[in-house]
PDB file of N, CA and C in Angstrom:
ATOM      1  N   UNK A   1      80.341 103.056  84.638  1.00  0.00           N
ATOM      2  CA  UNK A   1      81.241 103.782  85.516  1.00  0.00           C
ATOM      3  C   UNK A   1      80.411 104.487  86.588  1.00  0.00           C
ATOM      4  N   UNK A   2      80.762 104.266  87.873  1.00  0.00           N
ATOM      5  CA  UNK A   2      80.330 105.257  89.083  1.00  0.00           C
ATOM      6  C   UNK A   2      80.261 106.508  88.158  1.00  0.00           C
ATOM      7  N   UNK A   3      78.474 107.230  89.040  1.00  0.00           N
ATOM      8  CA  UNK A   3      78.693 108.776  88.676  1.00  0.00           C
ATOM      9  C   UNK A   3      78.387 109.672  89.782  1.00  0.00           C
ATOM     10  N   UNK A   4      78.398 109.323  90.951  1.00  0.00           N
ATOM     11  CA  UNK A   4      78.402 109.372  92.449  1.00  0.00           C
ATOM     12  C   UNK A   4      79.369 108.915  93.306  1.00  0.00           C
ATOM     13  N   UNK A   5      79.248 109.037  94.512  1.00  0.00           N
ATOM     14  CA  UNK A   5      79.839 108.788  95.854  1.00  0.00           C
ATOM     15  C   UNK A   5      79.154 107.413  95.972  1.00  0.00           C
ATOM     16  N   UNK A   6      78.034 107.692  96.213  1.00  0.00           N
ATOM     17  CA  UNK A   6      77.277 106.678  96.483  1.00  0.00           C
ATOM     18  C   UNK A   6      77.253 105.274  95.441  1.00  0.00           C
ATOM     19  N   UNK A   7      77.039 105.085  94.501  1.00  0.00           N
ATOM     20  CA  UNK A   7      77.386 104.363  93.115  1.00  0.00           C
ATOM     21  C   UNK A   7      79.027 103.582  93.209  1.00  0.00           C
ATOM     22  N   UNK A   8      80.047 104.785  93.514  1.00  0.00           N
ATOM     23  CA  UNK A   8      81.384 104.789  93.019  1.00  0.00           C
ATOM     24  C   UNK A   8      81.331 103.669  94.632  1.00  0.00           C
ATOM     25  N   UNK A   9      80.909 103.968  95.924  1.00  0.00           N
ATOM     26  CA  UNK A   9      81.246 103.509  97.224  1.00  0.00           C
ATOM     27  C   UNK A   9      80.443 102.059  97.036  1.00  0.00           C
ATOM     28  N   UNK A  10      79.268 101.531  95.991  1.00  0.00           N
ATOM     29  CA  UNK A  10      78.928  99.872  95.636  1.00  0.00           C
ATOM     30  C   UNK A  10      79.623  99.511  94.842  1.00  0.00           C
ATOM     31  N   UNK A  11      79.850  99.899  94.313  1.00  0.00           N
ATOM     32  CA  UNK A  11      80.891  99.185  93.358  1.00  0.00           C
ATOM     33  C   UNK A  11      81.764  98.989  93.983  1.00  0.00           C
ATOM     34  N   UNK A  12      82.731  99.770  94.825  1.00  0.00           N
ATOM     35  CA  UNK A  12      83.844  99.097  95.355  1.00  0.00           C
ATOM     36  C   UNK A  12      83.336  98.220  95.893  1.00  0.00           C
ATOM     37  N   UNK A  13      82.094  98.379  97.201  1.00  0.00           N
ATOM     38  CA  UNK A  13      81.656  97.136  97.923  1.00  0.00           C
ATOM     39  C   UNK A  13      81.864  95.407  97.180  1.00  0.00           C
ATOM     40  N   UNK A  14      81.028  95.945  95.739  1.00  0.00           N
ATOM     41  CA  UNK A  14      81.021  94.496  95.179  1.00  0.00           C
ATOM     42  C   UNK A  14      82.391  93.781  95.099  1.00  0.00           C
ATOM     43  N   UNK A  15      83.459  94.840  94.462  1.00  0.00           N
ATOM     44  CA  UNK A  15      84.586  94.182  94.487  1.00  0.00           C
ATOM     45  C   UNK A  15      85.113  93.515  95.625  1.00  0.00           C
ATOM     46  N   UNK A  16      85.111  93.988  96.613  1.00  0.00           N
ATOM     47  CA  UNK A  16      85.728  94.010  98.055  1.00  0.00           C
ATOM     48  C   UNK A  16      85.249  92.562  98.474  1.00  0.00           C
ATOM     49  N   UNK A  17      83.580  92.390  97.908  1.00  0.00           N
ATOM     50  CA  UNK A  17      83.264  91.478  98.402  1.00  0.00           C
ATOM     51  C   UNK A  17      83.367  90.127  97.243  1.00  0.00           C
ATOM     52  N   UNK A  18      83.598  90.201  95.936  1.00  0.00           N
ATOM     53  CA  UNK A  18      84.158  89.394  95.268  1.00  0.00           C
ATOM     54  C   UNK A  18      85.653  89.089  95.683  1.00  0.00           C
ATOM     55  N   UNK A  19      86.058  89.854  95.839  1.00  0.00           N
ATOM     56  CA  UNK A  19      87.991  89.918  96.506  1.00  0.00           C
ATOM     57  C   UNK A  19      87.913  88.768  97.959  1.00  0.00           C
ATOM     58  N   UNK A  20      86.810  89.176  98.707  1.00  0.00           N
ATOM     59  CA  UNK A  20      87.056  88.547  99.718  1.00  0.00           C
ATOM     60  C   UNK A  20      86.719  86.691  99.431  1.00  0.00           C
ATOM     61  N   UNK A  21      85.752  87.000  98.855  1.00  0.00           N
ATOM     62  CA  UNK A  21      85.114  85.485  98.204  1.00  0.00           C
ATOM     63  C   UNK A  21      86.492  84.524  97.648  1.00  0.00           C
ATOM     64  N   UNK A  22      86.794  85.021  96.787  1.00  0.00           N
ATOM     65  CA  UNK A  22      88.114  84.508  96.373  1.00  0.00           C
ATOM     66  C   UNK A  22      89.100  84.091  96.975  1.00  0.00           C
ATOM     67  N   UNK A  23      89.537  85.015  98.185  1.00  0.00           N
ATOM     68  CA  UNK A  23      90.396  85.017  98.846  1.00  0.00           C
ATOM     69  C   UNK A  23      89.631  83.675  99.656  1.00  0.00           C
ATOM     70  N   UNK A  24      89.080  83.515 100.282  1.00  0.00           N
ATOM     71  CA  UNK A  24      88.080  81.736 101.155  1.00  0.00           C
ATOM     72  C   UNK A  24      88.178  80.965 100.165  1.00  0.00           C
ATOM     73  N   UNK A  25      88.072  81.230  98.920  1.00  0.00           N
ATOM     74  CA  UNK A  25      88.308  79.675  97.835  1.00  0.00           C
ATOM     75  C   UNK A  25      89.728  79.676  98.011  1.00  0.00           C
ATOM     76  N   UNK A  26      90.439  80.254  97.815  1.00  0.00           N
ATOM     77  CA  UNK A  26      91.975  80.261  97.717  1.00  0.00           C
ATOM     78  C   UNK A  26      92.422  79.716  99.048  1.00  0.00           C
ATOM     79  N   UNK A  27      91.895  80.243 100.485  1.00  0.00           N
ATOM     80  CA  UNK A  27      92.594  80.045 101.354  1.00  0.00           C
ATOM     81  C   UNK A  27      92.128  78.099 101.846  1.00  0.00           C
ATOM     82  N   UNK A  28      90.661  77.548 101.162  1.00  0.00           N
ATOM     83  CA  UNK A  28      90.410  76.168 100.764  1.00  0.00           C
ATOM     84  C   UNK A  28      91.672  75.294 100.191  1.00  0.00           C
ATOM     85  N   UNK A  29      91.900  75.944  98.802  1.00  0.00           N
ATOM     86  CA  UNK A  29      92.349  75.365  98.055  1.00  0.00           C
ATOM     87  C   UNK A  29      94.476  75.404  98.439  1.00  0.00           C
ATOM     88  N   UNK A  30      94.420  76.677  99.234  1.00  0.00           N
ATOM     89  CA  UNK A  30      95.952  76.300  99.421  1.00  0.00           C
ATOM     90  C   UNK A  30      96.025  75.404 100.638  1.00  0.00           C
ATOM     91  N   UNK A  31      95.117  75.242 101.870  1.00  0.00           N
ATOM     92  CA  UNK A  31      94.960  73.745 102.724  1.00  0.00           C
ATOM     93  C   UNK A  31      94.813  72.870 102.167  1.00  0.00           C
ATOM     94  N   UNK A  32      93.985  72.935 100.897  1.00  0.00           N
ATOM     95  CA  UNK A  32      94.181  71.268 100.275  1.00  0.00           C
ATOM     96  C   UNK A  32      95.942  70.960  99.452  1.00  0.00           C
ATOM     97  N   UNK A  33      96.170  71.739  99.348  1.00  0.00           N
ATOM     98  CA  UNK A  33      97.511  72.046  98.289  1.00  0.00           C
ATOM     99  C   UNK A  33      98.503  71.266  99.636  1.00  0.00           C
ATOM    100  N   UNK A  34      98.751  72.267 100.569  1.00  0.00           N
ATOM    101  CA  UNK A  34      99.698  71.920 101.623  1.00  0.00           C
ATOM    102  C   UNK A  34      99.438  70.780 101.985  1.00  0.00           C
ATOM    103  N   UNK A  35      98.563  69.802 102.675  1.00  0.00           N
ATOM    104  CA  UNK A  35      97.972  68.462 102.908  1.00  0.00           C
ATOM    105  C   UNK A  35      98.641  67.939 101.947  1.00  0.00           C
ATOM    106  N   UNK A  36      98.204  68.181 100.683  1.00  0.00           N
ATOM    107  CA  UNK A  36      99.174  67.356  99.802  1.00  0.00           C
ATOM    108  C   UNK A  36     100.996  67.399  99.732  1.00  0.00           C
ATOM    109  N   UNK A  37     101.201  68.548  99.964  1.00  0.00           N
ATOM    110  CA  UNK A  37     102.821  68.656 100.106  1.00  0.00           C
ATOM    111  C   UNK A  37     102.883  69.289  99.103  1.00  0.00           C
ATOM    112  N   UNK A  38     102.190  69.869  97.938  1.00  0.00           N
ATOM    113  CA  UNK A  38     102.502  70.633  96.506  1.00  0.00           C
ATOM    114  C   UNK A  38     102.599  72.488  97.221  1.00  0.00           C
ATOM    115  N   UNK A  39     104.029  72.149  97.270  1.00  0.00           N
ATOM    116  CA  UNK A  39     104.344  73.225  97.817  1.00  0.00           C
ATOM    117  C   UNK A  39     104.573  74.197  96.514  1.00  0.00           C
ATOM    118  N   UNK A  40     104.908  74.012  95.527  1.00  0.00           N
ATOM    119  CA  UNK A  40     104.838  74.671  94.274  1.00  0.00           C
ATOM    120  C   UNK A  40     103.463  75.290  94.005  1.00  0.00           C
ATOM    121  N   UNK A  41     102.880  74.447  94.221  1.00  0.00           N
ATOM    122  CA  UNK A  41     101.337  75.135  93.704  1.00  0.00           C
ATOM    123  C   UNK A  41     100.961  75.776  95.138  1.00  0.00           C
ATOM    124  N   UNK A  42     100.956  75.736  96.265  1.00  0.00           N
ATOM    125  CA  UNK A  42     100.859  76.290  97.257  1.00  0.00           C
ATOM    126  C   UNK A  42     101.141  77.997  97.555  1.00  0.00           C
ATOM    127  N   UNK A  43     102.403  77.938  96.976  1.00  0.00           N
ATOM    128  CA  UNK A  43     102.932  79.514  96.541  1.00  0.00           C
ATOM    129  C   UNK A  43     102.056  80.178  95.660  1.00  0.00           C
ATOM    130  N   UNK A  44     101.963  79.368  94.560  1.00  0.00           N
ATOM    131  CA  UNK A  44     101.080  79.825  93.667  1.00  0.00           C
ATOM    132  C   UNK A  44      99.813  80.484  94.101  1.00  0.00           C
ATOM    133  N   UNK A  45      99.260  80.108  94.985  1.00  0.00           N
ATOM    134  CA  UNK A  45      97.625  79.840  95.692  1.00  0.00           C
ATOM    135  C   UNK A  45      97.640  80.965  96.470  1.00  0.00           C
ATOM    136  N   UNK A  46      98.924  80.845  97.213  1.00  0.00           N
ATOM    137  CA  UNK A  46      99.188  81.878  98.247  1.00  0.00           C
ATOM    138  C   UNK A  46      99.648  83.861  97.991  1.00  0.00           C
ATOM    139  N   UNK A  47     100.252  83.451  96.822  1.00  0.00           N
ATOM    140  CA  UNK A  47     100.275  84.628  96.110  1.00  0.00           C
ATOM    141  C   UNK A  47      99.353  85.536  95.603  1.00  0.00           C
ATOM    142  N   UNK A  48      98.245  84.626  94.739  1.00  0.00           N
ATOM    143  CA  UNK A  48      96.917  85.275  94.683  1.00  0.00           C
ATOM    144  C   UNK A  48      96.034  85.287  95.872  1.00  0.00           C
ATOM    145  N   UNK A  49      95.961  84.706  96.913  1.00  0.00           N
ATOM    146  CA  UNK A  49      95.374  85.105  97.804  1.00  0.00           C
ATOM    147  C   UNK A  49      95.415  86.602  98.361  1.00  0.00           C
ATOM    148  N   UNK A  50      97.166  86.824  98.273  1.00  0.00           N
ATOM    149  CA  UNK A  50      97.950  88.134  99.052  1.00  0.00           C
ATOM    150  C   UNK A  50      97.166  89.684  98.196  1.00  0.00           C
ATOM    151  N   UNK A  51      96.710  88.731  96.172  1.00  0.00           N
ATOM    152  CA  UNK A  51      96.715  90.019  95.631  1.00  0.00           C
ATOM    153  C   UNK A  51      95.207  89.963  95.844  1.00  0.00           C
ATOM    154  N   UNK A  52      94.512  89.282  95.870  1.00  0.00           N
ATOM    155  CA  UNK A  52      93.143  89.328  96.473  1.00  0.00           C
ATOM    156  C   UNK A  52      92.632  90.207  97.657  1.00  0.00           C
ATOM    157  N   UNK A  53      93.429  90.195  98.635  1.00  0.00           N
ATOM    158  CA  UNK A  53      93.435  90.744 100.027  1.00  0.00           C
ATOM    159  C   UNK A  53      93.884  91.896  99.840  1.00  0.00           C
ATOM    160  N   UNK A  54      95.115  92.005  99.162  1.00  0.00           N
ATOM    161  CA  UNK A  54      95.355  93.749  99.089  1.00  0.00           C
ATOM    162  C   UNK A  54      94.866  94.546  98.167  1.00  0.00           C
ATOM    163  N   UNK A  55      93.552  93.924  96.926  1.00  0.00           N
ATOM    164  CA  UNK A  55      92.975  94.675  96.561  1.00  0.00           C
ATOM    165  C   UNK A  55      91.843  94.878  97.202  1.00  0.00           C
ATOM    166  N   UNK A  56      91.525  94.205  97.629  1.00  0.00           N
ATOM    167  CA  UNK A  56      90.390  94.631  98.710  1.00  0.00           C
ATOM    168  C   UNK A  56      90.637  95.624 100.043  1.00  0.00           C
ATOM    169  N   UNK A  57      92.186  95.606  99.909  1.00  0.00           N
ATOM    170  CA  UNK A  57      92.196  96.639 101.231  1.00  0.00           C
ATOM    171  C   UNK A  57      92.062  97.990 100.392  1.00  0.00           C
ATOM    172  N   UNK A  58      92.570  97.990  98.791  1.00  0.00           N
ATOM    173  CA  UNK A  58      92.700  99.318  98.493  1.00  0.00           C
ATOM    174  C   UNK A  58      91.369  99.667  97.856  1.00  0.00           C
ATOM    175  N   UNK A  59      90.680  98.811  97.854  1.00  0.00           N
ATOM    176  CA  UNK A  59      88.986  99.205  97.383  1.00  0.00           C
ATOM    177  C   UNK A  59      88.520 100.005  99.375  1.00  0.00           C
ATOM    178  N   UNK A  60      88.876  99.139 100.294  1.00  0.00           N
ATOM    179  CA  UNK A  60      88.424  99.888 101.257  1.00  0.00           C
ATOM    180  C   UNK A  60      89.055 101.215 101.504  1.00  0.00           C
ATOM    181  N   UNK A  61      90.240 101.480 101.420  1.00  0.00           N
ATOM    182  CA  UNK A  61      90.925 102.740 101.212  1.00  0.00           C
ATOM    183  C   UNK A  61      90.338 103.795 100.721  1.00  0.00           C
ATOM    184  N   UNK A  62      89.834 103.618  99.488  1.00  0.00           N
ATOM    185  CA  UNK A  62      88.792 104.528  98.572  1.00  0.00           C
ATOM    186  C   UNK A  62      87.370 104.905  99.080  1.00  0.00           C
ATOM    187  N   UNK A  63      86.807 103.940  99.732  1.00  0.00           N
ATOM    188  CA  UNK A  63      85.166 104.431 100.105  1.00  0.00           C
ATOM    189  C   UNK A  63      85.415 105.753 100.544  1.00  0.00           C
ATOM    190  N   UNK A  64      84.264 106.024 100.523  1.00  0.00           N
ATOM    191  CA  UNK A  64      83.940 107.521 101.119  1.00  0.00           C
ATOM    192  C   UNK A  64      84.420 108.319 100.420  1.00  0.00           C
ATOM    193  N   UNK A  65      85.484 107.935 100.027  1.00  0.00           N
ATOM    194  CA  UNK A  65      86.565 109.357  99.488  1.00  0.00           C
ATOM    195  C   UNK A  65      86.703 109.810  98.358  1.00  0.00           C
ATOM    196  N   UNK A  66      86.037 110.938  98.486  1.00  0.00           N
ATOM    197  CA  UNK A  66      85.775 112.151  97.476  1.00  0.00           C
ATOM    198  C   UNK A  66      86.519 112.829  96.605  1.00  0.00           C
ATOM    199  N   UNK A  67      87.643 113.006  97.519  1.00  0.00           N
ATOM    200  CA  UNK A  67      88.521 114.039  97.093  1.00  0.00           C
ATOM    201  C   UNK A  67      88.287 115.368  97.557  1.00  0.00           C
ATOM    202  N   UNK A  68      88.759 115.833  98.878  1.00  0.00           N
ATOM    203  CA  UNK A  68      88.827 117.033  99.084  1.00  0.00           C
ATOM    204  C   UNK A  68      88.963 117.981  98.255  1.00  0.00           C
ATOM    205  N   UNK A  69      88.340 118.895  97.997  1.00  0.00           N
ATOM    206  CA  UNK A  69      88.313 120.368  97.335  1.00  0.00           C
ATOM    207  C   UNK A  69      88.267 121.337  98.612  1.00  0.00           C
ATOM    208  N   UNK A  70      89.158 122.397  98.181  1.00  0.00           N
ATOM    209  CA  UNK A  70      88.901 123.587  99.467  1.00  0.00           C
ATOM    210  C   UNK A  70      87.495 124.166  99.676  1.00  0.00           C
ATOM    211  N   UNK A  71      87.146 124.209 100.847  1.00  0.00           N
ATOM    212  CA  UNK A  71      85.945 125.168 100.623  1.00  0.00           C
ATOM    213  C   UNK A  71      86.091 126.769 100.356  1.00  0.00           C
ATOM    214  N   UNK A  72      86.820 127.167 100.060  1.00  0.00           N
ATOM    215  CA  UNK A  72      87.126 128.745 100.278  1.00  0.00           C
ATOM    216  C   UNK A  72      88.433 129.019  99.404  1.00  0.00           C
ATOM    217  N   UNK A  73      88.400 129.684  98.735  1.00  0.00           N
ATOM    218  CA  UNK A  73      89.717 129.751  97.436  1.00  0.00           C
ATOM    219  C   UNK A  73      89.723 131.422  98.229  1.00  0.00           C
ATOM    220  N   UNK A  74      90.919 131.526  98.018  1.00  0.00           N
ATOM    221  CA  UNK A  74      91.591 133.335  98.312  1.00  0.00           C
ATOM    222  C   UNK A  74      91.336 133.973  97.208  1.00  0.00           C
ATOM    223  N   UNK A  75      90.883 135.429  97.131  1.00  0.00           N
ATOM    224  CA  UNK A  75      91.169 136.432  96.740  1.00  0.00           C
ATOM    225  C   UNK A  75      91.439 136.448  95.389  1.00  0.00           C
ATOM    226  N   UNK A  76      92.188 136.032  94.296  1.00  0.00           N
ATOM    227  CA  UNK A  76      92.723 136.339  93.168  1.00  0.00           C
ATOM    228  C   UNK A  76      92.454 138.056  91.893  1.00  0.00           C
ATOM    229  N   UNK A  77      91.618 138.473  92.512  1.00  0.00           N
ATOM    230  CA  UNK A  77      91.519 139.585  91.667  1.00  0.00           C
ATOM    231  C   UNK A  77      92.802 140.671  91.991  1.00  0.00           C
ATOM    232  N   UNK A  78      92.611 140.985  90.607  1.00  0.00           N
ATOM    233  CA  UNK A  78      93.698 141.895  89.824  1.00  0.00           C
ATOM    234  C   UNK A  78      94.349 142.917  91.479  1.00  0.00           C
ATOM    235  N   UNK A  79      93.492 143.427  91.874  1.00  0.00           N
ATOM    236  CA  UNK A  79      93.382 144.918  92.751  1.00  0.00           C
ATOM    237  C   UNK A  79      94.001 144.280  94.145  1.00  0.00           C
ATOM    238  N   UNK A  80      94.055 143.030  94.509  1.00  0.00           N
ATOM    239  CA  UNK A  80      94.619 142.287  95.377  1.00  0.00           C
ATOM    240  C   UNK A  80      96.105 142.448  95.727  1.00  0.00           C
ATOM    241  N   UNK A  81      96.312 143.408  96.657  1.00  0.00           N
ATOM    242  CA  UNK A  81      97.884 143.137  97.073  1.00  0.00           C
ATOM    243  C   UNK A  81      98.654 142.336  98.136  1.00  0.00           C
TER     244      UNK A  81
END
């Protein structure tokens, strides 16, 4: 498991870039599909392509991102009105 920013931001990379890999075999294999007319398996091809691509958009979504914390919390003591 990521225990950094930095760590947590390759790992997504790898995925992103396995996601994308996939997505070029897929987008191969559904031109060979269509050529053939196997429009059944075509959907098929095309579907995982879509979930390929949009996990890779939501691995890019995540880089960088930390999670804001405030820098500056208010006041809370007792004597505080």
């Amino acid at each position: 498991m990521a225990t950094n920013v930095t760590e947590k931001d390759k790992t997504l990379q790898e995925v992103i870039d396995w996601c994308e890999q996939l997505e070029i075999e897929g987008l191969k294999l559904a031109n060979a599909l269509l050529s053939q007319r196997d429009m059944a398996a075509y959907g098929v091809v095309k579907g995982q392509i879509n979930a390929y691509k949009k996990t890779a958009n939501h691995c890019r979504s995540m880089l960088g991102d930390t999670g804001s914390m405030p820098s500056e919390v208010p006041n809370q003591s007792e004597d505080t009105k």
